[in-house]
Protein backbone atom coordinates (compact mmCIF):
# COMPACT_ATOMS: atom_id res chain seq x y z
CA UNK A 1 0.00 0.00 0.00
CA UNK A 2 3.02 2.30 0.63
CA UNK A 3 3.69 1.99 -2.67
CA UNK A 4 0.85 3.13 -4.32
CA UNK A 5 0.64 5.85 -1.74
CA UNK A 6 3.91 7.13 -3.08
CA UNK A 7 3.37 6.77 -6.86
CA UNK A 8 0.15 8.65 -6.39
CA UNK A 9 2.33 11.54 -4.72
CA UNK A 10 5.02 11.59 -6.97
CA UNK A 11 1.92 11.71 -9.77
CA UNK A 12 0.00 14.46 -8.19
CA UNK A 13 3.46 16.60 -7.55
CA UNK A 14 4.12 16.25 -11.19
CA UNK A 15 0.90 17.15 -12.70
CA UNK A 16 0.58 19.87 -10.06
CA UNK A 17 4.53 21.23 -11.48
CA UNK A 18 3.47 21.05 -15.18
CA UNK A 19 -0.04 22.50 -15.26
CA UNK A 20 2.07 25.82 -13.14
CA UNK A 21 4.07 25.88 -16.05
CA UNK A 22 2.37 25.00 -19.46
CA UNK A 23 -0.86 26.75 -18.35
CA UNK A 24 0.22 29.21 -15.73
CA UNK A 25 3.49 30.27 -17.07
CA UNK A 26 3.21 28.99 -20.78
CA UNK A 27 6.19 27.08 -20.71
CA UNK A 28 6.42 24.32 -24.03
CA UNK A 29 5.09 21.15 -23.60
CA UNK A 30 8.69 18.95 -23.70
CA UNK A 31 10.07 22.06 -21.51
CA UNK A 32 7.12 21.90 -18.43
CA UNK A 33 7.03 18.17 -18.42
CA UNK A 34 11.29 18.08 -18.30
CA UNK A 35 11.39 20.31 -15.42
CA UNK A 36 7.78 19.33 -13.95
CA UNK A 37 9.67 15.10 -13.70
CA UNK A 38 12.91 17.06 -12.57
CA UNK A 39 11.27 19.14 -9.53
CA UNK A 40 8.80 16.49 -8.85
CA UNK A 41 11.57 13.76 -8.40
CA UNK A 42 13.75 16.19 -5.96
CA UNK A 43 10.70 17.18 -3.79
CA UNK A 44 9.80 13.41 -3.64
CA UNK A 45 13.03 12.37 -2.98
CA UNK A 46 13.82 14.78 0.03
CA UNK A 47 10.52 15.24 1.62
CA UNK A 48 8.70 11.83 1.18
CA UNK A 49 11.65 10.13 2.60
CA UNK A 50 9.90 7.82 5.04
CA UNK A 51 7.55 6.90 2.56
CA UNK A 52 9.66 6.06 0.01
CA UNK A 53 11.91 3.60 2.20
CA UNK A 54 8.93 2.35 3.58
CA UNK A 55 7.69 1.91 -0.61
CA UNK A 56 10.97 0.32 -0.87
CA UNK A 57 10.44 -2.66 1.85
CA UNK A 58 7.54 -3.12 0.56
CA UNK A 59 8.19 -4.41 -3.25
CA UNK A 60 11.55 -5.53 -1.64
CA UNK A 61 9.58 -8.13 0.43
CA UNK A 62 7.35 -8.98 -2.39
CA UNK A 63 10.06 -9.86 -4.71
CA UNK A 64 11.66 -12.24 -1.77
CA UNK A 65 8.52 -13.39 -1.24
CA UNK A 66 8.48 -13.94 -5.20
CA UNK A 67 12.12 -15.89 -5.13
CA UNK A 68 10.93 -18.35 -2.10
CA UNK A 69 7.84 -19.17 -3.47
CA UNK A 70 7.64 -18.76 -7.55
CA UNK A 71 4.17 -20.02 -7.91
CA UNK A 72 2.52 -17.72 -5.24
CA UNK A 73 2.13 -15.02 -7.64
CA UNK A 74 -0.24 -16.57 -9.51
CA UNK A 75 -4.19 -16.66 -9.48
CA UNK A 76 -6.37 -19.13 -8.69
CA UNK A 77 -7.75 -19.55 -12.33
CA UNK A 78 -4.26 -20.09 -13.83
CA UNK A 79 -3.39 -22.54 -11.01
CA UNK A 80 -6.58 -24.73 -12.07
CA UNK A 81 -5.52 -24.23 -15.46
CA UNK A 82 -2.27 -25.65 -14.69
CA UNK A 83 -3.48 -28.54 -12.79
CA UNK A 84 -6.20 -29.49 -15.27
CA UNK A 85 -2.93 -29.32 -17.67
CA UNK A 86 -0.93 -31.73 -15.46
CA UNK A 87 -3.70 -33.78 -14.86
CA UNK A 88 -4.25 -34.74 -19.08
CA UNK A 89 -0.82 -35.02 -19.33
């Protein structure tokens, strides 16, 4: 959940930096949306510390999690599908 919590941020920073400057400053497109990702990244990075290590452990656990147990990603449809596979074979 962290991790959606702080894509959604980093998002909403970035939209917030380029409409400023396309609409309120008339900035180019390729120009707002360079320095819109630029600012966005550096007020992310050193503000939303806590929830970006926190994002960090979280997709960190989920790919061990991934690497201990391959199959546990899957859904339950494509596990039947698999077994109904096995089981014809």
């Amino acid at each position: 959940m962290q991790f959606l919590k702080y894509t959604i941020v980093r998002l909403v920073l970035f939209f917030a930096v380029f409409a400023a400057l396309f609409w309120g400053l008339d900035f180019s497109l390729w120009l707002a949306a360079i320095i819109a990702a630029i600012v966005a990244f550096c007020i992310a990075y050193l503000f939303f510390n806590r929830l970006r290590t926190e994002s960090t452990r979280q997709v960190q656990a989920r790919m061990t999690d991934l690497r201990k147990n391959p199959g546990s990603h899957k859904g339950a449809l494509e596990r039947e599908d698999e077994e109904a596979e096995d089981r014809n074979d």
